[in-house]
C-alpha atoms as a PDB file:
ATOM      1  CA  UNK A   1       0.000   0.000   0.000  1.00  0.00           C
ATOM      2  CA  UNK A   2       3.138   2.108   0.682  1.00  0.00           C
ATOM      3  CA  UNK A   3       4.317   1.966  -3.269  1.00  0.00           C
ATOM      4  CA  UNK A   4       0.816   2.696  -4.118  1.00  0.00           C
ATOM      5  CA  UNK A   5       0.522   5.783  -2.101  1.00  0.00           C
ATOM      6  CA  UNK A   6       4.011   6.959  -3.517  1.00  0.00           C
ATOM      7  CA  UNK A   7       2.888   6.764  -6.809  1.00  0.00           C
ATOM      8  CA  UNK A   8       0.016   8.465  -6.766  1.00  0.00           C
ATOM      9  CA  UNK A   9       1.431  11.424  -4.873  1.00  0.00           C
ATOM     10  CA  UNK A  10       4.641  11.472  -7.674  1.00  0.00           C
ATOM     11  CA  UNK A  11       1.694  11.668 -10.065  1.00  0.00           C
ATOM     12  CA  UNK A  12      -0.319  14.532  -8.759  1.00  0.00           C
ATOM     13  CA  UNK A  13       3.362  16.379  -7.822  1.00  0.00           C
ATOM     14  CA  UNK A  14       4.133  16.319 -11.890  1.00  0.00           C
ATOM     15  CA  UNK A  15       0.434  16.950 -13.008  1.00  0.00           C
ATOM     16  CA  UNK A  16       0.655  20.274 -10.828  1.00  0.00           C
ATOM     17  CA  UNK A  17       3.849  21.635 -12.144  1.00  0.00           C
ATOM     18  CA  UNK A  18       3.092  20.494 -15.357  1.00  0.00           C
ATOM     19  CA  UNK A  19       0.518  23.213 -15.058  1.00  0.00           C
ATOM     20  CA  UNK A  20       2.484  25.682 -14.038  1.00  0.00           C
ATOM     21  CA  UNK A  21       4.827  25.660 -16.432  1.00  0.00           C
ATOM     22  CA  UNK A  22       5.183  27.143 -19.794  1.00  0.00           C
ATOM     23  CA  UNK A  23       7.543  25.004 -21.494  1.00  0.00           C
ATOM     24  CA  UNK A  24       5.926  22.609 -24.279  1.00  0.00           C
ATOM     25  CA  UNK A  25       3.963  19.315 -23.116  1.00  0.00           C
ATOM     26  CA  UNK A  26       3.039  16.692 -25.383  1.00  0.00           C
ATOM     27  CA  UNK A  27      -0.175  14.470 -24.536  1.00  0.00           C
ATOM     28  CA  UNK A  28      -1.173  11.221 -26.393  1.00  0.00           C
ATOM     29  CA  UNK A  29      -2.579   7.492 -26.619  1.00  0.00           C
ATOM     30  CA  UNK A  30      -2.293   3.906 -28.374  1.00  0.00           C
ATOM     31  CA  UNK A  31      -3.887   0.683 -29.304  1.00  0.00           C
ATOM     32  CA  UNK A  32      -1.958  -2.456 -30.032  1.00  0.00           C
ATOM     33  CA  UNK A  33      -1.347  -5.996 -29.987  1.00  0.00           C
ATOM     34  CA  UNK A  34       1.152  -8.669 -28.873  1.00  0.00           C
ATOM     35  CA  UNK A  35       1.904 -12.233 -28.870  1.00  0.00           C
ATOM     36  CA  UNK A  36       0.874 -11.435 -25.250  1.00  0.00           C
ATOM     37  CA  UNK A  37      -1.915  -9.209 -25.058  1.00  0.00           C
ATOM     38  CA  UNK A  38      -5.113  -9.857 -26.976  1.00  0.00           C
ATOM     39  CA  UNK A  39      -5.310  -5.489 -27.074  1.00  0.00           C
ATOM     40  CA  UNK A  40      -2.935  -3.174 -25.372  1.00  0.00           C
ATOM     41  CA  UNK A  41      -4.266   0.587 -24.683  1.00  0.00           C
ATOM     42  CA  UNK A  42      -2.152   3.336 -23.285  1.00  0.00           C
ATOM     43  CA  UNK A  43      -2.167   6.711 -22.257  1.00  0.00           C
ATOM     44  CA  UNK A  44       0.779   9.456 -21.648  1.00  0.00           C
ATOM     45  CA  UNK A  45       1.511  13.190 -21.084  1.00  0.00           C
ATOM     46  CA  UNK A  46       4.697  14.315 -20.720  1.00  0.00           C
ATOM     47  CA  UNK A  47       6.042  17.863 -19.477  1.00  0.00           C
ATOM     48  CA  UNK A  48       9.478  19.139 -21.329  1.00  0.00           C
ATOM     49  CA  UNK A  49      11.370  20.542 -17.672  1.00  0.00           C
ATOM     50  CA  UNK A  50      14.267  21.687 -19.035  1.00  0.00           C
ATOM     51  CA  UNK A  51      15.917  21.864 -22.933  1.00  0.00           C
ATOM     52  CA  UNK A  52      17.727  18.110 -22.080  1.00  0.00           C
ATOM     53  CA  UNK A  53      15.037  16.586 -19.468  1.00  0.00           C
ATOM     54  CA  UNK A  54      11.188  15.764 -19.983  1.00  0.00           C
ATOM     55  CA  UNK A  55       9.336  14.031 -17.457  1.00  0.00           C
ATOM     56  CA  UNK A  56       5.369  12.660 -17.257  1.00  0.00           C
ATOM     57  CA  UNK A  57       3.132   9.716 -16.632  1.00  0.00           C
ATOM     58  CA  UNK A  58       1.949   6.619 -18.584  1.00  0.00           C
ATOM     59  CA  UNK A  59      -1.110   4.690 -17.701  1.00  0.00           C
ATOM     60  CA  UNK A  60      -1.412   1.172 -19.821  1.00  0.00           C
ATOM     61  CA  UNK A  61      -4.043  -1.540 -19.729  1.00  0.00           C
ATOM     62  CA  UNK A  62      -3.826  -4.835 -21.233  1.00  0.00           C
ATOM     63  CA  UNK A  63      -6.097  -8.108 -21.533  1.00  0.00           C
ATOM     64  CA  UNK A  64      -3.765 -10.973 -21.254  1.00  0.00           C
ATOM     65  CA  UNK A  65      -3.194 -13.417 -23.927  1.00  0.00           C
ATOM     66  CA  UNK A  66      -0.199 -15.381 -22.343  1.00  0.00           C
ATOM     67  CA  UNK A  67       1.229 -14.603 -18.878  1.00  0.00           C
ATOM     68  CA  UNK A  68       3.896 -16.657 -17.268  1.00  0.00           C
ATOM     69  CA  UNK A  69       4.084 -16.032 -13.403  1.00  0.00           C
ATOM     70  CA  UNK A  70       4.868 -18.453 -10.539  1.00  0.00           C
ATOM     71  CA  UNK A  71       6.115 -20.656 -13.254  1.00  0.00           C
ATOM     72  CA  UNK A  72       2.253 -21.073 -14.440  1.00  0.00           C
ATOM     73  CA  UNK A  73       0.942 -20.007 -17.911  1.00  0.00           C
ATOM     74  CA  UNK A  74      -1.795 -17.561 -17.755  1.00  0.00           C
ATOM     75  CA  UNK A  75      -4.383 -17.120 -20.662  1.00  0.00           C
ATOM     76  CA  UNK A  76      -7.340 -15.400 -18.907  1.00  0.00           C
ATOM     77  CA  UNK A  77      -6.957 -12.072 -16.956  1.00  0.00           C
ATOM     78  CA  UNK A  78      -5.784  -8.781 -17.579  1.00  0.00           C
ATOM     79  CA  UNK A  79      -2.730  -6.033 -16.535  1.00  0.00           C
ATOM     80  CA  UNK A  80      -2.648  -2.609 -15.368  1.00  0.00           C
ATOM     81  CA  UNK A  81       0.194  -0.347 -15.342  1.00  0.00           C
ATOM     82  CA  UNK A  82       0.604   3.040 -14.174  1.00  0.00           C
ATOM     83  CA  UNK A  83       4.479   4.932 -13.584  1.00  0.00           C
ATOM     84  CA  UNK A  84       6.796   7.538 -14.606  1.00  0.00           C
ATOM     85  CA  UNK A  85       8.097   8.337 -17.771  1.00  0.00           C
ATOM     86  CA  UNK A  86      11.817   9.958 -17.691  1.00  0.00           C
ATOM     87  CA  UNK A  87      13.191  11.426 -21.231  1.00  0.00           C
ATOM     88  CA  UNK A  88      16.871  12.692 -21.326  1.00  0.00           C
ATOM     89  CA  UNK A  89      17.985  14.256 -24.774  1.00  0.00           C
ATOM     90  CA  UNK A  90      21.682  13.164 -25.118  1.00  0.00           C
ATOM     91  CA  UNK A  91      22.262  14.747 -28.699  1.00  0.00           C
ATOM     92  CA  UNK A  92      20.591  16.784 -31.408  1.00  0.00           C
ATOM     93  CA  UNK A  93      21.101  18.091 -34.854  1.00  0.00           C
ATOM     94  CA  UNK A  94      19.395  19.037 -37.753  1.00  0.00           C
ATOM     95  CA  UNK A  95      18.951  15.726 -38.644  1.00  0.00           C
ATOM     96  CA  UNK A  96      18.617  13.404 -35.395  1.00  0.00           C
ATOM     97  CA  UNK A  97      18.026  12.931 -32.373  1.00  0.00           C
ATOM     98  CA  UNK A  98      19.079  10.635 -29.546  1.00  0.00           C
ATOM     99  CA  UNK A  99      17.485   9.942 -26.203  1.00  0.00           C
ATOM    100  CA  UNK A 100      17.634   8.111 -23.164  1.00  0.00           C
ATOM    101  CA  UNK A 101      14.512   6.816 -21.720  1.00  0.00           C
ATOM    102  CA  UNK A 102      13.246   5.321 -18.663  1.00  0.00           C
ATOM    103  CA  UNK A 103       9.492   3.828 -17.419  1.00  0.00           C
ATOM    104  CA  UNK A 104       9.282   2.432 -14.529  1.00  0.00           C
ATOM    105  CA  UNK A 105       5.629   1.083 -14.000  1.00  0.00           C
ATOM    106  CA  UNK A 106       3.588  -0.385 -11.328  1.00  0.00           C
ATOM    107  CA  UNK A 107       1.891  -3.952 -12.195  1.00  0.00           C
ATOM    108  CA  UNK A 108      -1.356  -4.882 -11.111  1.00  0.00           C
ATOM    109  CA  UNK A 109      -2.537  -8.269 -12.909  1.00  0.00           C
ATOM    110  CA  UNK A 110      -6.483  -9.463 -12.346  1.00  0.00           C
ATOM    111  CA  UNK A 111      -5.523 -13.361 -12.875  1.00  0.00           C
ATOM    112  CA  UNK A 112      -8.985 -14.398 -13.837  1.00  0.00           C
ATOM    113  CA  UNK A 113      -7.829 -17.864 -14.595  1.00  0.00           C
ATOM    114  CA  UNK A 114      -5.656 -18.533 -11.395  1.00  0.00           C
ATOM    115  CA  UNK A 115      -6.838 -17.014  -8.722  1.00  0.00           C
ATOM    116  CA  UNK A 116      -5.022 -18.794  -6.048  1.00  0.00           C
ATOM    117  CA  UNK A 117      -1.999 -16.897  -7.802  1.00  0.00           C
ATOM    118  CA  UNK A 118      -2.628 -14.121  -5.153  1.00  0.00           C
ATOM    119  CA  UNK A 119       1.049 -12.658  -5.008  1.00  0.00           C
ATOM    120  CA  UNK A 120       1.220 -12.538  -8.555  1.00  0.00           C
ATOM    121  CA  UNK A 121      -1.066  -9.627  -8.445  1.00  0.00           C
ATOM    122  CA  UNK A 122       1.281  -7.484  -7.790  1.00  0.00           C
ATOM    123  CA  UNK A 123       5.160  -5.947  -9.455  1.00  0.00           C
ATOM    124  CA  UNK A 124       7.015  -3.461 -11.336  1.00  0.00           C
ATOM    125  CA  UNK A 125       8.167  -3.381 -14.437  1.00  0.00           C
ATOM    126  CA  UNK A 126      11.647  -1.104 -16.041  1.00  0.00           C
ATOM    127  CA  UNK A 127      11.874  -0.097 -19.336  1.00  0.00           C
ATOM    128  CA  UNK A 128      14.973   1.932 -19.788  1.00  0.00           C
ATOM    129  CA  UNK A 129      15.772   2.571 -23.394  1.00  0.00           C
ATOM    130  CA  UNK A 130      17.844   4.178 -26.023  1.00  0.00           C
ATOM    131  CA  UNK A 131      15.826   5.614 -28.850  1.00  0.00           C
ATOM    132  CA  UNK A 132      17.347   7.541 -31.988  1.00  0.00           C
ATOM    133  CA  UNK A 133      15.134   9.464 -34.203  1.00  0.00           C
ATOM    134  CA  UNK A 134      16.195  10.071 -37.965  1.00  0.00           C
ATOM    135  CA  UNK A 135      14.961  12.715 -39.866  1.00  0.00           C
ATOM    136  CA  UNK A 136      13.719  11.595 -43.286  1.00  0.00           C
ATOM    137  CA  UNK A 137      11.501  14.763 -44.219  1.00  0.00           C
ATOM    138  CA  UNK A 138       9.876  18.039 -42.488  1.00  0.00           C
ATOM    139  CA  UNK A 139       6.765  15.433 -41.458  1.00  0.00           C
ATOM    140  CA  UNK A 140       8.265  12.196 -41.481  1.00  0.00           C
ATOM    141  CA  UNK A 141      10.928  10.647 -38.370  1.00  0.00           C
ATOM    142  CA  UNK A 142      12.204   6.937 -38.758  1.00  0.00           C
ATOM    143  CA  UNK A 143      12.349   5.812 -35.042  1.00  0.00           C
ATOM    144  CA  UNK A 144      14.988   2.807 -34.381  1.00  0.00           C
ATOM    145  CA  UNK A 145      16.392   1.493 -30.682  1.00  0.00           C
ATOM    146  CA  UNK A 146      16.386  -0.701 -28.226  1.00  0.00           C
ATOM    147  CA  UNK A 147      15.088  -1.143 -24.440  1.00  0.00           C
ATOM    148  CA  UNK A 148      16.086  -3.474 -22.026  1.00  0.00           C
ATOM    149  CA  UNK A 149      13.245  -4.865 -19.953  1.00  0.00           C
ATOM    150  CA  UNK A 150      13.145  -5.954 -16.417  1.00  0.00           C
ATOM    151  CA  UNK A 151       9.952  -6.995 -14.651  1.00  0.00           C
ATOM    152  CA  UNK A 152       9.883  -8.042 -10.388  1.00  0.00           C
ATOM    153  CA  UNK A 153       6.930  -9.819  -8.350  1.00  0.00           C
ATOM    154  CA  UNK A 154       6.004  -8.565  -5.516  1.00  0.00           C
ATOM    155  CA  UNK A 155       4.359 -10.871  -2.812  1.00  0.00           C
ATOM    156  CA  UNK A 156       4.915 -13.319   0.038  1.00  0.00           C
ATOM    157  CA  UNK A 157       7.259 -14.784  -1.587  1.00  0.00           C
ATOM    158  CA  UNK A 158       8.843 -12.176  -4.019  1.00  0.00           C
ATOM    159  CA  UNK A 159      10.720 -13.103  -7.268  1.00  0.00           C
ATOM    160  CA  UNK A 160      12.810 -10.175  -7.892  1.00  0.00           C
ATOM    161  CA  UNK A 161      14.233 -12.049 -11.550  1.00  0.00           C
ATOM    162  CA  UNK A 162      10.603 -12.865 -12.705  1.00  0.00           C
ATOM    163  CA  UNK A 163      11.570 -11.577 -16.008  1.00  0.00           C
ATOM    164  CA  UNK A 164      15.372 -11.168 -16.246  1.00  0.00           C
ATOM    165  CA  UNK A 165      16.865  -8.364 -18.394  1.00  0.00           C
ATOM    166  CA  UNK A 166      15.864  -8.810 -21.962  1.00  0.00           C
ATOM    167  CA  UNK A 167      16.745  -7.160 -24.801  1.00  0.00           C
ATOM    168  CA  UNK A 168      13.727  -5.634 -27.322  1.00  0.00           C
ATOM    169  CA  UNK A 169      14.884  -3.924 -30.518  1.00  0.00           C
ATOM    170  CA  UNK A 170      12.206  -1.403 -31.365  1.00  0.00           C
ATOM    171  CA  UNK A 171      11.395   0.745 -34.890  1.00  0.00           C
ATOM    172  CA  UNK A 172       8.526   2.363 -36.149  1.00  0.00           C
ATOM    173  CA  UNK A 173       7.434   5.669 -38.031  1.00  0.00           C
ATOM    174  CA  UNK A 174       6.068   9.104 -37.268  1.00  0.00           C
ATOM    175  CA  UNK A 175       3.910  11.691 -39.070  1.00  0.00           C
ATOM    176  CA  UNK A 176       3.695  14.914 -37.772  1.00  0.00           C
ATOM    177  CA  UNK A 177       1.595  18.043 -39.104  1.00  0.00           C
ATOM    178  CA  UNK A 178       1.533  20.900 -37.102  1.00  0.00           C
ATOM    179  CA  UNK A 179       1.023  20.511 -33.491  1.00  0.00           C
ATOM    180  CA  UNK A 180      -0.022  16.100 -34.285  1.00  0.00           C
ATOM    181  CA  UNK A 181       1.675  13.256 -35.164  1.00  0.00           C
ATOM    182  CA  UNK A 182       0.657   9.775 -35.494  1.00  0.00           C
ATOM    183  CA  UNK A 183       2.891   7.088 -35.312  1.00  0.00           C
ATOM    184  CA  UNK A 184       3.120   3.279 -36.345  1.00  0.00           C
ATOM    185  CA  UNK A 185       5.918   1.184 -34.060  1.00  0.00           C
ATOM    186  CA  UNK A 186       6.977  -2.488 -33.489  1.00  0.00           C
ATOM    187  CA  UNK A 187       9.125  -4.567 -30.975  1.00  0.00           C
ATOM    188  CA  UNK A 188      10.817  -7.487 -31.020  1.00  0.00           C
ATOM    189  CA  UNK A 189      12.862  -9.672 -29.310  1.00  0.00           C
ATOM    190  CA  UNK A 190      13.885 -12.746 -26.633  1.00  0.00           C
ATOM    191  CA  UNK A 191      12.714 -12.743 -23.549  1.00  0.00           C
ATOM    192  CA  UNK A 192      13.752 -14.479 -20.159  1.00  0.00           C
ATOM    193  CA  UNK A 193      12.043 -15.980 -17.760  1.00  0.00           C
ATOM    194  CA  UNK A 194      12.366 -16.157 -14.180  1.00  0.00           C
ATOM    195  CA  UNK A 195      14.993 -19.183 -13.846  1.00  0.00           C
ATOM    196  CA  UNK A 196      16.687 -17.752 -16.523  1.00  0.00           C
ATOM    197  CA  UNK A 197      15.349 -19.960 -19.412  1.00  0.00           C
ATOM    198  CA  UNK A 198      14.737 -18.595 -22.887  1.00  0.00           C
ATOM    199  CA  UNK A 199      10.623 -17.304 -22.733  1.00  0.00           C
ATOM    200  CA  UNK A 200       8.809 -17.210 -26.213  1.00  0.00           C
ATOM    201  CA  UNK A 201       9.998 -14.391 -28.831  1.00  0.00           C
ATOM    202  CA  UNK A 202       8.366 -11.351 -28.238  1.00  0.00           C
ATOM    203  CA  UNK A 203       6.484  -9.389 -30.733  1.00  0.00           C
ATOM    204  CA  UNK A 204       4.557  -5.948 -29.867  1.00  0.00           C
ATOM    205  CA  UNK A 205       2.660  -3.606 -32.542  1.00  0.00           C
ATOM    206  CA  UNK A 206       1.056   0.076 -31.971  1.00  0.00           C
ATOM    207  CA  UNK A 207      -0.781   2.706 -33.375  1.00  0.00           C
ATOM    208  CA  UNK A 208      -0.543   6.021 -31.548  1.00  0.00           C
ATOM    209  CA  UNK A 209      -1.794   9.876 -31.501  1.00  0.00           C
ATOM    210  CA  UNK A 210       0.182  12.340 -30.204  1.00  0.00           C
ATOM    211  CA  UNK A 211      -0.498  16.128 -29.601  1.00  0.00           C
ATOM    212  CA  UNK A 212       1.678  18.916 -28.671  1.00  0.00           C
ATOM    213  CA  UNK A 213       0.887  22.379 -27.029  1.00  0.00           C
ATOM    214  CA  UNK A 214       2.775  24.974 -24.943  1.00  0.00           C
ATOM    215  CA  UNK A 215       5.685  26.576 -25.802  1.00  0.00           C
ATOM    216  CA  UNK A 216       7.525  25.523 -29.002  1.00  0.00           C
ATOM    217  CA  UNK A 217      10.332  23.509 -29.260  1.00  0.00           C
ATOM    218  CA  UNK A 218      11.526  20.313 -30.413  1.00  0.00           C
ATOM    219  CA  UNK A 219       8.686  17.594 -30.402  1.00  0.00           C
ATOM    220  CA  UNK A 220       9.215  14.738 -28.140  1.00  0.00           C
ATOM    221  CA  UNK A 221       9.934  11.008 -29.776  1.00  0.00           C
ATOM    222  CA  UNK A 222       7.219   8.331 -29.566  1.00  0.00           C
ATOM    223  CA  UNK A 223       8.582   6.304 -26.548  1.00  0.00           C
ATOM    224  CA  UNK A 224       6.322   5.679 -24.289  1.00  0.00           C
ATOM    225  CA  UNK A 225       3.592   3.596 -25.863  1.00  0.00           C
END
């Protein structure tokens, strides 16, 4: 109940001085699908702080198609997620941009299949990545990266390598006119489980909206969806 109360208070803290401030914010939300999630939905806003740092909040819900906790498989149920989204700009020209990323997510899964699973209910999940953005036009970014995800249960008896680190290239495309952009992106990659074994491959695609207001500057990359 501690973590939860934490959260929440982090997220009200950045909603306020979002509103405060002057500086562009972007706001925006995605569908998708996975070779674990029958649908994925997710929504973001994110506050530009300073001309290197951004930070906001991601909410994400998901109705499971394949789950493995407690070394069970789950195929009925669904995920929650709600965290912080950190965005550091390491380098920029005319025609990139590279950034440094970092979600890190509270995970509440409704294991409609399992119940008994009771400590399963509960986690968090990291998802720092590296994400460089190519210019290709005045509308059109090329998106490439990668993001190395790490997911712990919480619970009586916690497993803190329930999903060791696993590499996920990501790439995807983004259209922007004016203060919107739509973007398409994938991911892809192995993933581990929690005695180290090899998972299934993993396979993630999205369609998002973004939109942009506040004081100009550079837009923000599509990396939190």
């Amino acid at each position: 109940m501690e973590l939860k109360k934490k959260i929440v208070i982090a997220l009200f803290l950045i909603g306020i001085g979002a509103l405060d401030a002057k500086s562009q914010s972007v706001a925006g939300l995605s569908i998708g699908i996975s070779n674990n999630d029958k649908h994925i939905e997710t929504v973001w806003f994110q506050h530009q702080l300073t001309n290197r740092f951004s930070a906001g909040v991601q909410v994400r819900y998901s109705q499971i198609k394949y789950r493995f906790v407690d070394a069970i498989a789950i195929s009925d149920g669904s995920t929650a997620f709600g965290g912080l989204v950190l965005g550091f700009k390491l380098k920029e020209t005319d025609n990139f941009r590279l950034n440094f990323n970092l979600t890190s997510s509270y995970r509440y899964l409704s294991n409609d299949e399992n119940p008994d699973l009771a400590e399963s209910t509960n986690g968090l999940e990291l998802d720092p990545n590296m994400l460089l953005d190519l210019k290709l036009s005045e509308k059109l970014k090329l998106h490439t990266g990668a993001m190395l995800r790490t997911a712990i249960q919480f619970g009586e008896t916690p497993i803190l390598d329930e999903q060791m680190p696993s590499a996920i290239i990501l790439a995807g495309l983004s259209y922007t006119v004016n203060n919107h952009s739509i973007a398409l992106r994938t991911y892809t990659g192995p993933m581990n489980g929690a005695t180290g074994d090899t998972m299934k491959y993993f396979n993630q695609i999205s369609l998002g909206y973004q939109f942009s207001f506040g004081q100009p500057s550079s837009p923000f990359s599509f990396f939190n969806f």
